[in-house]
Protein backbone atom coordinates (compact mmCIF):
# COMPACT_ATOMS: atom_id res chain seq x y z
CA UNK A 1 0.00 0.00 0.00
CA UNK A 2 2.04 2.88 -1.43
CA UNK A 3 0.97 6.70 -0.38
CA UNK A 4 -1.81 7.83 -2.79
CA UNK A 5 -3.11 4.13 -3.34
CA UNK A 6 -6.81 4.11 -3.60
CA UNK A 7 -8.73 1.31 -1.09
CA UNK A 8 -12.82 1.89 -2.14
CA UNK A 9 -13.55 5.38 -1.53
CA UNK A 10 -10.28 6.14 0.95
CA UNK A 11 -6.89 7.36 -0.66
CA UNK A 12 -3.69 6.45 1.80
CA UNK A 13 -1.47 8.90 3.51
CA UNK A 14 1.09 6.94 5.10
CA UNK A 15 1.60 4.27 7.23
CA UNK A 16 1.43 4.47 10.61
CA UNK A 17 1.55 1.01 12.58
CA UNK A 18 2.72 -2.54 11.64
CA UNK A 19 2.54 -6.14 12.75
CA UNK A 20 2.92 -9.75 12.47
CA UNK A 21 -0.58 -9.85 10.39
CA UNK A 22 -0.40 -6.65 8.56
CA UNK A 23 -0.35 -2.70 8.71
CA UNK A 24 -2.59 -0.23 9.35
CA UNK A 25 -3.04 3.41 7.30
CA UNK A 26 -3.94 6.80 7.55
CA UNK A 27 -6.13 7.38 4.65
CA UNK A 28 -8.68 9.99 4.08
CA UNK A 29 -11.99 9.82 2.59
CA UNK A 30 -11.56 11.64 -1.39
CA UNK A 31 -15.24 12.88 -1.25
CA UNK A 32 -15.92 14.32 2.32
CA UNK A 33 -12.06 14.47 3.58
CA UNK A 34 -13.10 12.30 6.98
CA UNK A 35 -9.86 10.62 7.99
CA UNK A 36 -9.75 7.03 8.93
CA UNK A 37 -7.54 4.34 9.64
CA UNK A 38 -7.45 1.26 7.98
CA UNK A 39 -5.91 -2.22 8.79
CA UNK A 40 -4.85 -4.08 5.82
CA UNK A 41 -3.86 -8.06 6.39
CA UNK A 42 -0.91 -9.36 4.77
CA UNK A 43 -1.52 -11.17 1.20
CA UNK A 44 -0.74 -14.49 2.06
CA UNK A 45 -2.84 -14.27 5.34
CA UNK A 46 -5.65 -12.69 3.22
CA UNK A 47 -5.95 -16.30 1.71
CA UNK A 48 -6.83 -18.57 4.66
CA UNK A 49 -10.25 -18.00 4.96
CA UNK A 50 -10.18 -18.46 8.98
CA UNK A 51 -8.05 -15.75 9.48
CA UNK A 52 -9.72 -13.75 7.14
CA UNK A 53 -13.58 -14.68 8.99
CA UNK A 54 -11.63 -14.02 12.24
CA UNK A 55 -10.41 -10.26 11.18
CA UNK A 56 -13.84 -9.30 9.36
CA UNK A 57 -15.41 -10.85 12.85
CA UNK A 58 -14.37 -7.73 14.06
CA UNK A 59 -16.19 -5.21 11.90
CA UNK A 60 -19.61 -7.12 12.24
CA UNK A 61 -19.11 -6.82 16.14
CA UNK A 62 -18.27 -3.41 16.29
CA UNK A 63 -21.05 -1.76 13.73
CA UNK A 64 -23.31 -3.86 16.00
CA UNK A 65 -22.43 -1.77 19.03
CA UNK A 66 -23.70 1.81 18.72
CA UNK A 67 -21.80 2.93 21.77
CA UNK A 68 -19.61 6.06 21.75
CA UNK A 69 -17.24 3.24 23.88
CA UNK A 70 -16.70 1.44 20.87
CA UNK A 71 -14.85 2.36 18.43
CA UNK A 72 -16.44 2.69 14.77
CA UNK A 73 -16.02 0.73 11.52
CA UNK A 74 -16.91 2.66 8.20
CA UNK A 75 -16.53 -0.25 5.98
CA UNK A 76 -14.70 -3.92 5.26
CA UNK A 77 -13.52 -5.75 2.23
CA UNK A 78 -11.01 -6.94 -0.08
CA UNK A 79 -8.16 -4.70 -1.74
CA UNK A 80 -7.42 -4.62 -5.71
CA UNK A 81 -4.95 -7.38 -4.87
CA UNK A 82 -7.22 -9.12 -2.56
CA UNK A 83 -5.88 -8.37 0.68
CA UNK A 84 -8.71 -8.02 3.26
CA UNK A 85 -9.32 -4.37 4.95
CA UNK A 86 -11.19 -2.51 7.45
CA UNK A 87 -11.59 0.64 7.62
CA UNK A 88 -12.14 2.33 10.75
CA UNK A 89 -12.41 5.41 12.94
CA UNK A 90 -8.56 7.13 13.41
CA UNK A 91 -8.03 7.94 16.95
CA UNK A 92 -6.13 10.77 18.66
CA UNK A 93 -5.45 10.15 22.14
CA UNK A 94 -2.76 7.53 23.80
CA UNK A 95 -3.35 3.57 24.77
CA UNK A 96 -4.19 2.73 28.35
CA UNK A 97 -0.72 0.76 28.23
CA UNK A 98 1.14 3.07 27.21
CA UNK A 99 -0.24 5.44 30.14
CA UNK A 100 0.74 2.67 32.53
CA UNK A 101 4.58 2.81 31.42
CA UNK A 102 4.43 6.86 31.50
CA UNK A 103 2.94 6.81 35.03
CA UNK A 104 3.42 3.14 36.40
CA UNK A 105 0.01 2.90 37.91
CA UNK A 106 -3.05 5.17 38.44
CA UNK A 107 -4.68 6.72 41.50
CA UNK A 108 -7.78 4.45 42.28
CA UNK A 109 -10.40 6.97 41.41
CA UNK A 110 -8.95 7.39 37.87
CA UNK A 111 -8.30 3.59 37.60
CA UNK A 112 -12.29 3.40 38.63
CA UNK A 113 -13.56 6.13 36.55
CA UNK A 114 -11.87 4.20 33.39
CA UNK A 115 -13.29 0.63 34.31
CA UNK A 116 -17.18 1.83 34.95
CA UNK A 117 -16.69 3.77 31.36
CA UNK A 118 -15.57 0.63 29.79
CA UNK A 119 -18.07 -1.37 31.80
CA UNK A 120 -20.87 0.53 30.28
CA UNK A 121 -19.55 0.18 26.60
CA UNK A 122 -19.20 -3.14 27.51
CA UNK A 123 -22.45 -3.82 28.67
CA UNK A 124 -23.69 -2.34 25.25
CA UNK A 125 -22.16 -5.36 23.82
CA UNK A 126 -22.99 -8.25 26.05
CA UNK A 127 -26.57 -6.83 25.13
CA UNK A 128 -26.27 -7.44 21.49
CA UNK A 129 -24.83 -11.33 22.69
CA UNK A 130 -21.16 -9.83 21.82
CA UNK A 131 -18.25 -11.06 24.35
CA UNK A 132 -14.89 -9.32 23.69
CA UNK A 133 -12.61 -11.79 25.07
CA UNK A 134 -9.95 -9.87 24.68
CA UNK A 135 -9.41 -7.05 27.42
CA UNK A 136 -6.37 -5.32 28.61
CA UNK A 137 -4.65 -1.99 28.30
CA UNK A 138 -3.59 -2.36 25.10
CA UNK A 139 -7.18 -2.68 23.55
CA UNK A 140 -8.36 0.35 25.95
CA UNK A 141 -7.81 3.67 23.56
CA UNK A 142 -8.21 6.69 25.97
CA UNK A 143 -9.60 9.71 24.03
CA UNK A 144 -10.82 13.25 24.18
CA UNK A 145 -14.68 13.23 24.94
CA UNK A 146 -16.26 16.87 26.43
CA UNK A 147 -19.47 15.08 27.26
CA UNK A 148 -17.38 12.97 29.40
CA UNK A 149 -17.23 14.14 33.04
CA UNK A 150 -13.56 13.67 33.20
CA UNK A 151 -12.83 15.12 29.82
CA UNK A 152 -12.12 11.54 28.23
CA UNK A 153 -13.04 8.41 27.90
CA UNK A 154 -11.40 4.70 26.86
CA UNK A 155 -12.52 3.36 23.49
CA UNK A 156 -12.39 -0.05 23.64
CA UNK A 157 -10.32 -1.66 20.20
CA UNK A 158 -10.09 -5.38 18.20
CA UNK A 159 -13.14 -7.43 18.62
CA UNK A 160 -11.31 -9.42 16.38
CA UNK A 161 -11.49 -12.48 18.72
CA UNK A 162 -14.99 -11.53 20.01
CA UNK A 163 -17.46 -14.57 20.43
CA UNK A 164 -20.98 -13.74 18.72
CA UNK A 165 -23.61 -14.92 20.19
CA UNK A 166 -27.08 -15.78 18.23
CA UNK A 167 -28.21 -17.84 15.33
CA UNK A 168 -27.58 -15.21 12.19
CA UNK A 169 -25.66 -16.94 9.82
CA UNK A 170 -22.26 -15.95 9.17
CA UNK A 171 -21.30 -15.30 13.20
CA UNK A 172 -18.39 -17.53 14.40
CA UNK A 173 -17.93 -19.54 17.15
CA UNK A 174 -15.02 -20.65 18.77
CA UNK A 175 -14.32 -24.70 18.59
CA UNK A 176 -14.04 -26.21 22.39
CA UNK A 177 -10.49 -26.68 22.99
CA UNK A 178 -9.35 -23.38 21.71
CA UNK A 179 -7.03 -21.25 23.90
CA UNK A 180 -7.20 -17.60 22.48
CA UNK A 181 -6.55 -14.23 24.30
CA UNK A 182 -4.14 -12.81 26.05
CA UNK A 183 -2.89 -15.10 29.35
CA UNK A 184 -2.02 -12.59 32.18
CA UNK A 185 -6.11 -11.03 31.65
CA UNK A 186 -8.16 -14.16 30.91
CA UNK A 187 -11.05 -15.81 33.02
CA UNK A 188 -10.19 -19.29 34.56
CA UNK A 189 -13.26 -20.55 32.02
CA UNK A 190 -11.22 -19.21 28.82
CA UNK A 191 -7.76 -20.61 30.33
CA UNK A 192 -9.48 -24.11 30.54
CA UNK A 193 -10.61 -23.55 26.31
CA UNK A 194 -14.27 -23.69 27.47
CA UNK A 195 -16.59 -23.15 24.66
CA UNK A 196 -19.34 -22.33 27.11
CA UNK A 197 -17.97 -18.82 28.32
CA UNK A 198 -20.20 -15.81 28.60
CA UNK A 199 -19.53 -11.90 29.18
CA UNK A 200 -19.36 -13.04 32.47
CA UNK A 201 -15.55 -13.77 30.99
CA UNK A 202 -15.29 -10.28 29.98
CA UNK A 203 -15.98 -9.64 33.91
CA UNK A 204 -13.49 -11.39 35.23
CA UNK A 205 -11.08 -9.56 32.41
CA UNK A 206 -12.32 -6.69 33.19
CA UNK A 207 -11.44 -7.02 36.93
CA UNK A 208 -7.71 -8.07 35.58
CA UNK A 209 -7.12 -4.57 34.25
CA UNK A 210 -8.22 -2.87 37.15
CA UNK A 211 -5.82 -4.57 39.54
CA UNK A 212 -3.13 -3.62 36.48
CA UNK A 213 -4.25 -0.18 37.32
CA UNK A 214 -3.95 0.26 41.06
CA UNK A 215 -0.93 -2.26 41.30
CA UNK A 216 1.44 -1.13 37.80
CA UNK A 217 0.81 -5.13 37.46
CA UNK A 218 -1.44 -7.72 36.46
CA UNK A 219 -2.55 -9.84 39.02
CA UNK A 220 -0.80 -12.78 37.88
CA UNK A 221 2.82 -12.17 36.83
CA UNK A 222 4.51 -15.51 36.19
CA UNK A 223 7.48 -16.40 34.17
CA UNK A 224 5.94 -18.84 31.63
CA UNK A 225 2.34 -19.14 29.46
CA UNK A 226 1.49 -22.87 31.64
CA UNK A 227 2.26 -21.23 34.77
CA UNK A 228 -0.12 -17.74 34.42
CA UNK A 229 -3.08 -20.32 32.99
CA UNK A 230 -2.39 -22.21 35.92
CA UNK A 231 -2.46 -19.72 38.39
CA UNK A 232 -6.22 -18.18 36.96
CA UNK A 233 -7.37 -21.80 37.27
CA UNK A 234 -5.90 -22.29 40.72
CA UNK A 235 -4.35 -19.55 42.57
CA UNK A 236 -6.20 -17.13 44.77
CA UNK A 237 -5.44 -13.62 43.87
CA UNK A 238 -3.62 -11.46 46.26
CA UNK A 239 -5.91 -8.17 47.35
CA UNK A 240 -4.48 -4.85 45.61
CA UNK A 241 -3.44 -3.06 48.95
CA UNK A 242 -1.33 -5.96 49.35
CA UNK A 243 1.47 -4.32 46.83
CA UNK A 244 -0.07 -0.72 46.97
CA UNK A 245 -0.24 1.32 50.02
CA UNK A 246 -3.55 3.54 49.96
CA UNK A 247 -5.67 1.11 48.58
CA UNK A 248 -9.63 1.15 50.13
CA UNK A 249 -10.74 -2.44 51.13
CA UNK A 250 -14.07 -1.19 49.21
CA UNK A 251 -11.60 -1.75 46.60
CA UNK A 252 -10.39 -4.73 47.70
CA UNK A 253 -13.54 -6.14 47.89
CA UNK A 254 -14.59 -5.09 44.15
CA UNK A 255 -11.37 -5.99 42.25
CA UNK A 256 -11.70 -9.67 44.27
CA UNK A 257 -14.91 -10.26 43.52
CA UNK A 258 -14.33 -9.61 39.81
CA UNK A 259 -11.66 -11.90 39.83
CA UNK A 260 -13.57 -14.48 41.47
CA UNK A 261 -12.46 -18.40 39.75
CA UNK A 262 -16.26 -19.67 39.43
CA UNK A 263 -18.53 -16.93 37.06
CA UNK A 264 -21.33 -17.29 39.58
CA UNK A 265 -19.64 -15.29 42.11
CA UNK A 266 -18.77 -12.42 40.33
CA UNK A 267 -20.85 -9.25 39.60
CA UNK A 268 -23.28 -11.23 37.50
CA UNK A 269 -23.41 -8.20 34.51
CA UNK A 270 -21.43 -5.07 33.91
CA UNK A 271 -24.26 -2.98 34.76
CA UNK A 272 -23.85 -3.93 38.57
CA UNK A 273 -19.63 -3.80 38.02
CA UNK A 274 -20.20 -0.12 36.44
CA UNK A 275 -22.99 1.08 39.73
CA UNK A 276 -20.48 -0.46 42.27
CA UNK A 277 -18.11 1.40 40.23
CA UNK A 278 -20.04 4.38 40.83
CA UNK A 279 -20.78 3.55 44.74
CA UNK A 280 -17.30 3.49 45.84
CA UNK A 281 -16.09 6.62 43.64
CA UNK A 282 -18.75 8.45 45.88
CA UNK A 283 -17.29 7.10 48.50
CA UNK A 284 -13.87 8.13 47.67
CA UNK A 285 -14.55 11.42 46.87
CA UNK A 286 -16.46 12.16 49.62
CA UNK A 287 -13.49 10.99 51.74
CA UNK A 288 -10.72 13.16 50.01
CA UNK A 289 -9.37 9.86 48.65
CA UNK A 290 -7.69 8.19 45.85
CA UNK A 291 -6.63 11.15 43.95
CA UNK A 292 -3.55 10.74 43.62
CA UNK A 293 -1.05 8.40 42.69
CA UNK A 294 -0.18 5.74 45.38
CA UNK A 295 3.17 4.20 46.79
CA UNK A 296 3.77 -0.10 46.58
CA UNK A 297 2.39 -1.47 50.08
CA UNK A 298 6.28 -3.58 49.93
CA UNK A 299 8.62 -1.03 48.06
CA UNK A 300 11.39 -3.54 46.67
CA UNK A 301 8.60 -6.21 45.49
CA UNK A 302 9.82 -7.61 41.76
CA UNK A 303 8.99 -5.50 39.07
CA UNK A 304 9.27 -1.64 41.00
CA UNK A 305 12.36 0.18 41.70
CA UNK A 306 12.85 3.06 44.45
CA UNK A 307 13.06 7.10 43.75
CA UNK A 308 15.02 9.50 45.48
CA UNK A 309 13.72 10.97 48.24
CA UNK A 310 11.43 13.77 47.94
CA UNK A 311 9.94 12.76 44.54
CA UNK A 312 6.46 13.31 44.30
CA UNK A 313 6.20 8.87 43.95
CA UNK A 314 7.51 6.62 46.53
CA UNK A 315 7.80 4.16 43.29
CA UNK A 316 7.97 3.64 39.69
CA UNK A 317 6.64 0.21 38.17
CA UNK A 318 9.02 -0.54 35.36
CA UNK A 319 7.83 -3.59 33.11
CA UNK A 320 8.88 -5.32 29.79
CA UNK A 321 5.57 -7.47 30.04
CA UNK A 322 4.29 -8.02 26.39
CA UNK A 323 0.37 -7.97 25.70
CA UNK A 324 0.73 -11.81 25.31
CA UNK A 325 3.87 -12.87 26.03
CA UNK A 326 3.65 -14.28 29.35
CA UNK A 327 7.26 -12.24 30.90
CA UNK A 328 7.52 -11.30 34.07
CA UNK A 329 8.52 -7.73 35.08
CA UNK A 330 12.03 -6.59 35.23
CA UNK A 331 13.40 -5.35 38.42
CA UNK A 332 14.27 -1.37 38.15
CA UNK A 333 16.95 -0.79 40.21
CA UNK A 334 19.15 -1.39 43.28
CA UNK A 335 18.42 -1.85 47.09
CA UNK A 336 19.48 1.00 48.49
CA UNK A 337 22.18 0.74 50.71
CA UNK A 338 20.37 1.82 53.76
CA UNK A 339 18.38 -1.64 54.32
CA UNK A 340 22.18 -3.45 53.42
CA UNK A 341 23.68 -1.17 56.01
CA UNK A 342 21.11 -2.01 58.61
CA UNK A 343 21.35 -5.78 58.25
CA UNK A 344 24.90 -5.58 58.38
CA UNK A 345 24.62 -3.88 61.61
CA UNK A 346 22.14 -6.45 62.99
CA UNK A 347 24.05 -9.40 61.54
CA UNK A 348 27.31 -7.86 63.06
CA UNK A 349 25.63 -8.12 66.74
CA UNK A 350 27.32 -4.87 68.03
CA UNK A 351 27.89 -1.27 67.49
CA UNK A 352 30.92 0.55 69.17
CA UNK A 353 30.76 3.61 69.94
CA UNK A 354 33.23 5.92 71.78
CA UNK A 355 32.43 9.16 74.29
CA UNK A 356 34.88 11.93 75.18
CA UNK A 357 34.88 12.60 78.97
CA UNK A 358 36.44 16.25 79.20
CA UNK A 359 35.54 18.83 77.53
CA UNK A 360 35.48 22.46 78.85
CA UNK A 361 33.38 23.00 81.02
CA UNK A 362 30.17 21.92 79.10
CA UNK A 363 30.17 17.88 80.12
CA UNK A 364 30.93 15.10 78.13
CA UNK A 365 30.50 15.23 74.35
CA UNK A 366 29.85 12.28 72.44
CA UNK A 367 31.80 10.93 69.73
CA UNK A 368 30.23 9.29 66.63
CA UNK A 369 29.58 5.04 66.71
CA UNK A 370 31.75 2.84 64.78
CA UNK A 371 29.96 -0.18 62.99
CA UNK A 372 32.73 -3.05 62.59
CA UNK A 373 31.91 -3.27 59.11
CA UNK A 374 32.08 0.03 57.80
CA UNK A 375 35.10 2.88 58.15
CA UNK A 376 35.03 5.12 61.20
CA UNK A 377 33.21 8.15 61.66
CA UNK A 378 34.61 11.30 63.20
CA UNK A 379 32.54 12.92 65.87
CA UNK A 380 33.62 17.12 66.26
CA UNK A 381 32.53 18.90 68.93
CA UNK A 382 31.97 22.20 69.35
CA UNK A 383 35.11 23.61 70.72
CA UNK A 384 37.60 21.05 69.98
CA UNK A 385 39.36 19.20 66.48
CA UNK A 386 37.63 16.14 65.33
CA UNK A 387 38.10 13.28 67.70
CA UNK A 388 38.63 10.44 66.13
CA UNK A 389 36.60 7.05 66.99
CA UNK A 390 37.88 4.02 68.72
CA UNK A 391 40.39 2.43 66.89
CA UNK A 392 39.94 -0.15 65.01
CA UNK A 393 41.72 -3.01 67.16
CA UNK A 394 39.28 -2.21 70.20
CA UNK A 395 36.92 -4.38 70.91
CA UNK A 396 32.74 -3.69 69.73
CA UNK A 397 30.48 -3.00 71.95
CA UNK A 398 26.80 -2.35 72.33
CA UNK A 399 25.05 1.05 72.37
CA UNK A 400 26.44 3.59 75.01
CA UNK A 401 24.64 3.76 78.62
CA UNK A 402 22.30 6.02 79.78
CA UNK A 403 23.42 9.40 80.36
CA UNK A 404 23.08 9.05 84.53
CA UNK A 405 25.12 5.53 84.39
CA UNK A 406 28.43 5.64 86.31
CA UNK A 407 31.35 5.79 83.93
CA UNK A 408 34.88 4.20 84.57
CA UNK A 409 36.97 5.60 81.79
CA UNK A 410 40.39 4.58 80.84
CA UNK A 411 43.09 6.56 79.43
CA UNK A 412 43.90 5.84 75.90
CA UNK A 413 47.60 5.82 75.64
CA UNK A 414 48.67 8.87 73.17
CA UNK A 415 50.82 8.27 69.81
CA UNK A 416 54.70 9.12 70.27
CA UNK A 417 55.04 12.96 70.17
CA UNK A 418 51.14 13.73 70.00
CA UNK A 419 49.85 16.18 72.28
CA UNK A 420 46.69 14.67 74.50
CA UNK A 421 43.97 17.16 75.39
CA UNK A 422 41.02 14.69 75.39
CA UNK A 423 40.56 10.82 76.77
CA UNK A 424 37.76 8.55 75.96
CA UNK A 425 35.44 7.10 78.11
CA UNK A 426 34.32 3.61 77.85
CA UNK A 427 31.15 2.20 77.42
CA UNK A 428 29.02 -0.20 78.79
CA UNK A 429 26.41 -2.97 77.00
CA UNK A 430 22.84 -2.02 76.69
CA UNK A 431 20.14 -3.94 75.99
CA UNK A 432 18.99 -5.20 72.43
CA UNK A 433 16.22 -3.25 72.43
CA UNK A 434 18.47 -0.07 72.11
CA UNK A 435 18.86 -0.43 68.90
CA UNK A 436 15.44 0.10 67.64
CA UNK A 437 14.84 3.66 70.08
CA UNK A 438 14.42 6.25 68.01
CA UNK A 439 16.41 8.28 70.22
């Protein structure tokens, strides 16, 4: 498709995305100017006729939906040289995924606003017997709306694996057996192949991405395909204040029960997801809540990296996950080398620390502790040169006494022609439970 080609009534500008299956173009309409976009499979894909039902599945789903949620198809065919279009709205706006990499997760009453709009398209479609089957961030377009209290909403992309529901001829149906999706966001019913799933599925999906959005992770996050399919079959999911700090349990509660293994516990249609949706934003902004980004409930958990102090996010989620690819999340980052120094000093068992008994006139003044582990620390006082701290042949000890404990200090012998003007005092063990006053 060369710039100026001619597909039915749309002339091409230029490419502007590509994949494993085809392309998709900017064209524009040559009568009334409307710009579209239009998705163009490859020639030799354009001659299995599965692949080809599968891809024009899409456009009969979508022109089905009149929802301003759903994004619009103009028209659908075959090329000149018989490679299978569809020609669609062109969007302006950024993916949902890509807003998750910009921001690494969302404040909950952003990540709730964007679910009970997409509920709602969604429940368009379940009405006309449509199930998506394949939600996630990547197929959530966000988008300038002014009717939209927030300003913009989430267009929901690709039917293209959508289930169609109903007798008309020409719908497909998906043979028992079949596995198709994307792992990390399908219901345990789709993992098994069921052919019996319902937008019940698209629920449980649904529920997927909203953890994704309060977490900066799916709720499964496995190394391999087996193991995430597994773990939707099998494996509880953990509650979303259980990696993010902030969380409500109202929250909780929802995102659980969307995620629920058997279909008949889960909100039953998207109608009641989108008014508990509603329920709990009330809730939240009532409460001065959830407006703003949130810190990990465990900062160094796999797949986040700390900030510097001061930044305006305890944590960044960093992620190489693929739509489909089943890969875990990279770890951003070092520990920092407070929580190493700490369990050094704990491992170590003692912390020596040395005080200066004269002074002039003011009382002691303490001199800085020396971990065994780590270089000595100079301790200055006020009216005197550094003093340095014990050296490093004497022997640890434990935090120094209280201040009213009697002190038997012994003279540290001076070096060969160095003047002495102060002596240290010793020290004597305190108990284990020193260590932690915040003294």
């Amino acid at each position: 498709m060369l710039e100026g080609a001619q597909i039915g009534q749309y002339r091409v500008l230029r490419k502007i995305g590509e994949g494993g299956m085809g392309a998709v173009f900017l064209a524009q309409h040559v009568l009334i100017g409307r710009r579209a976009a239009i998705k163009v499979l490859l020639p030799a894909l354009s001659q299995q006729h599965a692949i080809v039902e599968r891809f024009f599945n899409e456009a009969r789903a979508t022109t089905a939906i009149p929802d301003p949620g759903i994004v619009q198809v103009f028209d659908f065919g075959f090329a000149a040289d018989q490679s299978a279009y569809i020609v669609m709205e062109f969007l302006e706006g950024e993916p949902l995924d890509q807003r998750l990499k910009r921001l690494g997760l969302l404040a909950p009453s952003d990540a709730l606003r964007i679910t009970r709009q997409a509920a709602g398209s969604l429940a368009a479609a379940h009405a006309r017997n449509i199930v998506h089957r394949d939600l996630k961030p990547d197929n959530l377009f966000m988008v300038r709306d002014p009717e939209a209290a927030s300003g913009e909403r989430p267009k929901i992309l690709d039917f293209g694996i959508a289930k169609l529901g109903g007798d008309e001829p020409g719908r497909m149906r998906t043979r028992t057996g079949t596995v198709m999706g994307t792992p990390v966001y399908m219901s345990p019913e789709q993992c098994r192949g069921s052919g019996e799933l319902d937008h019940r599925s698209d629920i449980y999906s649904l529920g997927c991405v909203l953890f994704h959005l309060v977490t900066g992770r799916p709720p499964f996050d496995m190394e391999g395909m087996g193991e995430i399919l597994s773990a939707h079959l099998r494996e509880p999911p953990r509650p979303p204040s259980a990696l993010t700090l902030g969380i409500p349990p109202d929250l909780d509660a929802l995102v659980l029960q969307c995620l629920a293994k058997a279909p008949a516990d889960r909100f039953q249609t998207m109608g009641e997801l989108q008014r508990a949706c509603d329920a709990l934003l009330a809730r939240i902004t009532a409460n001065g809540a959830g407006a703003a980004p949130l810190a990990l409930a465990t900062p160094f958990a796999p797949g986040f990296r700390s900030v510097s102090p001061g930044a305006s996010a305890a944590v960044v989620a960093t992620t190489t996950l693929g739509s489909a690819s089943g890969q875990p999340m990279t770890s951003g980052g070092k520990r920092t080398a407070l929580f190493g120094g700490l369990a050094a000093l704990v491992t170590g068992g003692a912390i020596a620390i040395a005080v200066a008994a004269r002074g002039s006139g003011t009382g002691a003044t303490p001199a800085a502790p020396a971990a065994p582990t780590a270089a000595p620390i100079a301790a200055v006082p006020p009216d005197a040169a550094p003093i340095a701290a014990a050296p490093p042949d004497a022997a640890p000890i434990a935090a120094a006494a209280p201040p009213d404990a009697a002190l038997a200090p012994p003279v540290i012998p001076k070096p060969a022609g160095a003047p002495s003007k102060r002596r240290a005092a010793s020290t004597r063990a305190t108990r284990s439970e020193d260590l932690y006053d915040d003294r």
